[in-house]
PDB file of N, CA and C in Angstrom:
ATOM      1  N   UNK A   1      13.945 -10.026   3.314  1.00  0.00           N
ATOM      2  CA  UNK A   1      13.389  -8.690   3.434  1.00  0.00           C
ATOM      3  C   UNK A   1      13.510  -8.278   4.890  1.00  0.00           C
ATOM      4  N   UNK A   2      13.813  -7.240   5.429  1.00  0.00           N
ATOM      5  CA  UNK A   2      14.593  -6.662   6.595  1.00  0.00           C
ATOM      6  C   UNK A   2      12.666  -6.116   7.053  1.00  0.00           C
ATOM      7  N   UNK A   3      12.848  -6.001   8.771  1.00  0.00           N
ATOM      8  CA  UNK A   3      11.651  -5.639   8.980  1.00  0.00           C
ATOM      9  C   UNK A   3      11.167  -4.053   8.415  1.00  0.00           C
ATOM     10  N   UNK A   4      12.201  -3.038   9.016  1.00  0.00           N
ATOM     11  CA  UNK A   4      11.958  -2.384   7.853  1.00  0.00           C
ATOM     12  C   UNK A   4      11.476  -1.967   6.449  1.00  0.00           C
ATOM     13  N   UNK A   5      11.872  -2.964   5.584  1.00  0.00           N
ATOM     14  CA  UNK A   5      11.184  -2.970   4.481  1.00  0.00           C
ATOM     15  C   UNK A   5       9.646  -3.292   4.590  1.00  0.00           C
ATOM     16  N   UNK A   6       9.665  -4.409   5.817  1.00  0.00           N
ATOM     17  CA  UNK A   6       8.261  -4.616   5.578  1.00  0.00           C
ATOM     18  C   UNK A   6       7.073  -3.678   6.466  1.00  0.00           C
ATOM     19  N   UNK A   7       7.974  -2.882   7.457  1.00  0.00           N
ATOM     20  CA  UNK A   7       7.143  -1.802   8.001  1.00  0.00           C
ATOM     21  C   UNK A   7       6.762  -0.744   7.252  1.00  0.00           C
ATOM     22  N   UNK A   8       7.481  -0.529   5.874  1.00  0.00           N
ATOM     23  CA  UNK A   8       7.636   0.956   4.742  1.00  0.00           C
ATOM     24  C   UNK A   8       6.486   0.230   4.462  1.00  0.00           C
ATOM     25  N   UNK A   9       6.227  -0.707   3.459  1.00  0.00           N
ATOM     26  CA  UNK A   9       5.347  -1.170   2.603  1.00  0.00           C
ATOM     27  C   UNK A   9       4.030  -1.445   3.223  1.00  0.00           C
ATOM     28  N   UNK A  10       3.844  -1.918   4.674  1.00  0.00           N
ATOM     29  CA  UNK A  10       2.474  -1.584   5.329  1.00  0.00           C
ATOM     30  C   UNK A  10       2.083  -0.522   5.811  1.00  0.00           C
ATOM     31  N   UNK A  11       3.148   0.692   5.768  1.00  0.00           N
ATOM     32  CA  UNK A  11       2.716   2.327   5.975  1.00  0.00           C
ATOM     33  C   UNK A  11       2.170   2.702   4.873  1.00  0.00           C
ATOM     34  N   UNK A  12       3.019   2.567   4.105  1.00  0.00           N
ATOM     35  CA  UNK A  12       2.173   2.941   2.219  1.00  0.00           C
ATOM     36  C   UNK A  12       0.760   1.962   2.359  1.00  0.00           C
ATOM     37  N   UNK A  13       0.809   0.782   2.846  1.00  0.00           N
ATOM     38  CA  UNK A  13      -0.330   0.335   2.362  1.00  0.00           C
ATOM     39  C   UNK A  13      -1.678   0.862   2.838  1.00  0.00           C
ATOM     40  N   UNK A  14      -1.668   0.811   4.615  1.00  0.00           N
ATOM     41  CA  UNK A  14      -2.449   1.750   5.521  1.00  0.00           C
ATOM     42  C   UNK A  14      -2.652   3.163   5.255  1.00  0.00           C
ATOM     43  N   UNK A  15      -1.546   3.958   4.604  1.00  0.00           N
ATOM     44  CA  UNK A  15      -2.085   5.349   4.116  1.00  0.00           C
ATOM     45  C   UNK A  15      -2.811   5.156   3.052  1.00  0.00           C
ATOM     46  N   UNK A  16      -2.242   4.426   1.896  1.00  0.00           N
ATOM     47  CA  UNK A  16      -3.643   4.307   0.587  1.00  0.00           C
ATOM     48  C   UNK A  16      -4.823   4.369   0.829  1.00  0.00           C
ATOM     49  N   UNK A  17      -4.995   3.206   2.241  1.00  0.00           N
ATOM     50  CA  UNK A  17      -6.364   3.066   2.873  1.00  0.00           C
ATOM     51  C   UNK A  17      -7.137   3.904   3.023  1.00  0.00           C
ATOM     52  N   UNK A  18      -6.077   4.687   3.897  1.00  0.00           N
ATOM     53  CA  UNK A  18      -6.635   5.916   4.613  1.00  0.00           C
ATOM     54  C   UNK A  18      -6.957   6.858   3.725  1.00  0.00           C
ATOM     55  N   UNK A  19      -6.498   7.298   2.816  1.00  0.00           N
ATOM     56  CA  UNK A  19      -6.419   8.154   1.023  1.00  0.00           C
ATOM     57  C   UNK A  19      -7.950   7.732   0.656  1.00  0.00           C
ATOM     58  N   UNK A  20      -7.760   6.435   0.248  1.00  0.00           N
ATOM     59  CA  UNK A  20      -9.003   5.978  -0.374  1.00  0.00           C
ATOM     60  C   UNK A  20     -10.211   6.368   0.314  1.00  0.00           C
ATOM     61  N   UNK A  21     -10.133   6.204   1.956  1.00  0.00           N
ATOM     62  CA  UNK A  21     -11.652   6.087   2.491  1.00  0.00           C
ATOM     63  C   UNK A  21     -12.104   7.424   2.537  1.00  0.00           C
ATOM     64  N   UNK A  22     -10.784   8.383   2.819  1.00  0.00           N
ATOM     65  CA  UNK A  22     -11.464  10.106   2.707  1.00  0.00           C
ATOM     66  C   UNK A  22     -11.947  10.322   1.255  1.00  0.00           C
ATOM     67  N   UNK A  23     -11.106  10.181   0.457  1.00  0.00           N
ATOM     68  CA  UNK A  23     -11.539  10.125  -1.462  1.00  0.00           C
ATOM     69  C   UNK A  23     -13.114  10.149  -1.165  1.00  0.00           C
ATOM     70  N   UNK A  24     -13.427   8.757  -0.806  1.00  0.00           N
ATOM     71  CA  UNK A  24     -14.700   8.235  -1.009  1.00  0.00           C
ATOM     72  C   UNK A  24     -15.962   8.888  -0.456  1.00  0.00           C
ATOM     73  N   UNK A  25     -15.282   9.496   1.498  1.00  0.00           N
ATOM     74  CA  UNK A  25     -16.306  10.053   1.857  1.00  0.00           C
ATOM     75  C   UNK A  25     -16.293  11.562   1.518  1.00  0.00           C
ATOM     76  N   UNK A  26     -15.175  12.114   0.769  1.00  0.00           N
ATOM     77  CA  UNK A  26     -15.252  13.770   0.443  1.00  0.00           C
ATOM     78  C   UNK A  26     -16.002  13.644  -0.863  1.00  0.00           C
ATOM     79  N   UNK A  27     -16.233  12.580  -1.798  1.00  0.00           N
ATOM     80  CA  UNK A  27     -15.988  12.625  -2.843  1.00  0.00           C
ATOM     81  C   UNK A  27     -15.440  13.266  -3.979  1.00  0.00           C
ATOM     82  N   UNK A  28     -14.234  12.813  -3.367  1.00  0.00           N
ATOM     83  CA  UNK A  28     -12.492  13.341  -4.425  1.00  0.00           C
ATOM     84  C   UNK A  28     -12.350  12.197  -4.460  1.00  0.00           C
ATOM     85  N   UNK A  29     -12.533  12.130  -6.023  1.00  0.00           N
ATOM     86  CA  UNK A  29     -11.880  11.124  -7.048  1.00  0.00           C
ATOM     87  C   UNK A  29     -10.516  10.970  -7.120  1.00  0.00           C
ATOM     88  N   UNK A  30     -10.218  12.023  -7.470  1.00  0.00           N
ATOM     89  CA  UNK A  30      -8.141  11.836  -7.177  1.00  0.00           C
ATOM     90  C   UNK A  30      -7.900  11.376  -6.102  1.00  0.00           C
ATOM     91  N   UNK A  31      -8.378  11.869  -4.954  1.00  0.00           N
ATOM     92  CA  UNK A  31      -7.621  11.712  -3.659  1.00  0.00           C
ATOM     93  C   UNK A  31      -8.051   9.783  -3.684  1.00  0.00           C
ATOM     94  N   UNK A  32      -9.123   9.503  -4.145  1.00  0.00           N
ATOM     95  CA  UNK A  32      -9.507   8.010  -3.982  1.00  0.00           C
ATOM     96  C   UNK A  32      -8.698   7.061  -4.834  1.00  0.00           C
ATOM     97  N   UNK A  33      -8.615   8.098  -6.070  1.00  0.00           N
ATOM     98  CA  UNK A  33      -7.717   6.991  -7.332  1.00  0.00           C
ATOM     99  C   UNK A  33      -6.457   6.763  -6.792  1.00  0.00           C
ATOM    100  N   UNK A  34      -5.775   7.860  -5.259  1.00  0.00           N
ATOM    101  CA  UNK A  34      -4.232   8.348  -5.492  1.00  0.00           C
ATOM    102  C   UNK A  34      -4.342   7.327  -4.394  1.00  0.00           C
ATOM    103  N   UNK A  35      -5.476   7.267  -3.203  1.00  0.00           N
ATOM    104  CA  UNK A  35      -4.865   6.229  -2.293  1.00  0.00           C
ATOM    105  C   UNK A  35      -4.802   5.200  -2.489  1.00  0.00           C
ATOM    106  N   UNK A  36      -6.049   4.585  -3.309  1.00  0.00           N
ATOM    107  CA  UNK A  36      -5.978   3.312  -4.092  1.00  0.00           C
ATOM    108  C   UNK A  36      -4.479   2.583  -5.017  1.00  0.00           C
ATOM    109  N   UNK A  37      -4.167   3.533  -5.477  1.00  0.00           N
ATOM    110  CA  UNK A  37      -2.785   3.276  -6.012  1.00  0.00           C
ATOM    111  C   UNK A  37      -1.297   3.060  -4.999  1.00  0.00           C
ATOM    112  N   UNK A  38      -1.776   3.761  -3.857  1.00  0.00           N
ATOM    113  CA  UNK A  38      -0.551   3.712  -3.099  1.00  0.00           C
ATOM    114  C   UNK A  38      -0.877   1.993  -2.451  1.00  0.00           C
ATOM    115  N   UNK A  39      -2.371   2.074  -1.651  1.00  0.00           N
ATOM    116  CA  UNK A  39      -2.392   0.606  -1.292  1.00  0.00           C
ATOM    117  C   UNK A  39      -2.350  -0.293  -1.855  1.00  0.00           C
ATOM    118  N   UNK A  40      -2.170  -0.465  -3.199  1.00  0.00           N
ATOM    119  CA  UNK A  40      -2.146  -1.533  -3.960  1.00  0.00           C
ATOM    120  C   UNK A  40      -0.599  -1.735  -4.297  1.00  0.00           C
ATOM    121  N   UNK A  41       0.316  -0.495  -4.278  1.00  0.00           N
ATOM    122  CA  UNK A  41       1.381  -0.441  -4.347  1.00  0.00           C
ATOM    123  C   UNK A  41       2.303  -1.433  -3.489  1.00  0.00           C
ATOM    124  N   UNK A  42       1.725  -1.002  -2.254  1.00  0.00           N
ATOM    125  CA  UNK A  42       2.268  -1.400  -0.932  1.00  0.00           C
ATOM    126  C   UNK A  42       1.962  -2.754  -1.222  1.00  0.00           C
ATOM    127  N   UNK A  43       0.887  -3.187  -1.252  1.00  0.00           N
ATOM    128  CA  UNK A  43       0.271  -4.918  -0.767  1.00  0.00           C
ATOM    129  C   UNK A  43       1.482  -5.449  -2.424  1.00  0.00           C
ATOM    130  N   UNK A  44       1.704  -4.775  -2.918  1.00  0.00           N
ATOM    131  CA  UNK A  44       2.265  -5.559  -3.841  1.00  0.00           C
ATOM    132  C   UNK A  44       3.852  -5.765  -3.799  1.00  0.00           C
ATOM    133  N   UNK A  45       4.098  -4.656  -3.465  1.00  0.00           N
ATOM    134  CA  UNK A  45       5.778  -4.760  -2.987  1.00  0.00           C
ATOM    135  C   UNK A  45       5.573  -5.938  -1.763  1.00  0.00           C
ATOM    136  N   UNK A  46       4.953  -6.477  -0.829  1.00  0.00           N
ATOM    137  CA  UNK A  46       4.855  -7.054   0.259  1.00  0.00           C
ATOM    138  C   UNK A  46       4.980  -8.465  -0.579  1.00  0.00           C
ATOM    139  N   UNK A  47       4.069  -8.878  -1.537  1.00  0.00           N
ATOM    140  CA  UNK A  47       3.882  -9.995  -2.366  1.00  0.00           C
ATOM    141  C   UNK A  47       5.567  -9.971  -2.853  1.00  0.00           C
ATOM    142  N   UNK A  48       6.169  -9.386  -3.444  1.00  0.00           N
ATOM    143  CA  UNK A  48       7.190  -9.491  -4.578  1.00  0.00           C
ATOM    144  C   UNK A  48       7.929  -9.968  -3.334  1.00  0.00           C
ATOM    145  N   UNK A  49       8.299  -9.428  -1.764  1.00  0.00           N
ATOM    146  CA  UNK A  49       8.852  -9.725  -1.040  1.00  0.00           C
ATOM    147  C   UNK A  49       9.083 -11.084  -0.354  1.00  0.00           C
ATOM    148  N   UNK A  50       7.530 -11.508  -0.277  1.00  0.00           N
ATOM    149  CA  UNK A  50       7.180 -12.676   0.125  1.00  0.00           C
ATOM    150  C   UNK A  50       8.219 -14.035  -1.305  1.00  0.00           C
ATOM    151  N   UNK A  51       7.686 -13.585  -2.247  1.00  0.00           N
ATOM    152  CA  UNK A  51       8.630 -14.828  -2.642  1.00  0.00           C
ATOM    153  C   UNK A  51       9.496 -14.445  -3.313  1.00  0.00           C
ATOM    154  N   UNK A  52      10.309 -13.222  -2.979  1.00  0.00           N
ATOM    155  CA  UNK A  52      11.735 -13.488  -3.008  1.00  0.00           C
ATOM    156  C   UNK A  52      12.247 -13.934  -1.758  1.00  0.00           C
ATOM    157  N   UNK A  53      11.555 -14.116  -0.457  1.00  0.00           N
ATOM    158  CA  UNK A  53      11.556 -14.815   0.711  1.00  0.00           C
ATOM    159  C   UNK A  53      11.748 -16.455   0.604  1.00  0.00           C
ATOM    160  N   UNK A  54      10.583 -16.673  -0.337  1.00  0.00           N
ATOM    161  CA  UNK A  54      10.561 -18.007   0.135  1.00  0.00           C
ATOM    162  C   UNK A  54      11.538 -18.313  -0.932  1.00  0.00           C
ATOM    163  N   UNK A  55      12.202 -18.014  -2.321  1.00  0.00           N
ATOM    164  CA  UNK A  55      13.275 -18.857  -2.898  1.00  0.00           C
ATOM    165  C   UNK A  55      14.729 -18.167  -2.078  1.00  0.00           C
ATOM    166  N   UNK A  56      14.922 -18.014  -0.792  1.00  0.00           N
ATOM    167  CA  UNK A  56      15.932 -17.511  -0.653  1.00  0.00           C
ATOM    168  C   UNK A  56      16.403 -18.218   0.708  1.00  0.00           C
TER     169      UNK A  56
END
């Protein structure tokens, strides 16, 4: 995985964050469900990365 890739996937992950914590303190549900989904997105593409790392 090129650093790149892994700088995309901790931007998505840090904006979800950031999504989620306004969601929470505006209380907007979407905006919380939408960042939640992006950071979980991210931390997960990072995982799939990690061990296609390590069998490679």
């Amino acid at each position: 995985m090129s650093i790149l890739d892994k700088a995309k996937n901790k931007t998505q992950e840090m904006s979800g964050r950031a999504k989620q914590s306004i969601g929470r303190a505006t209380d907007d549900r979407s905006l919380e469900a939408k960042g939640q989904r992006e950071r979980v997105g991210g931390a997960l593409k990072n995982a799939v990365h990690k061990v296609k790392d390590a069998f490679t």
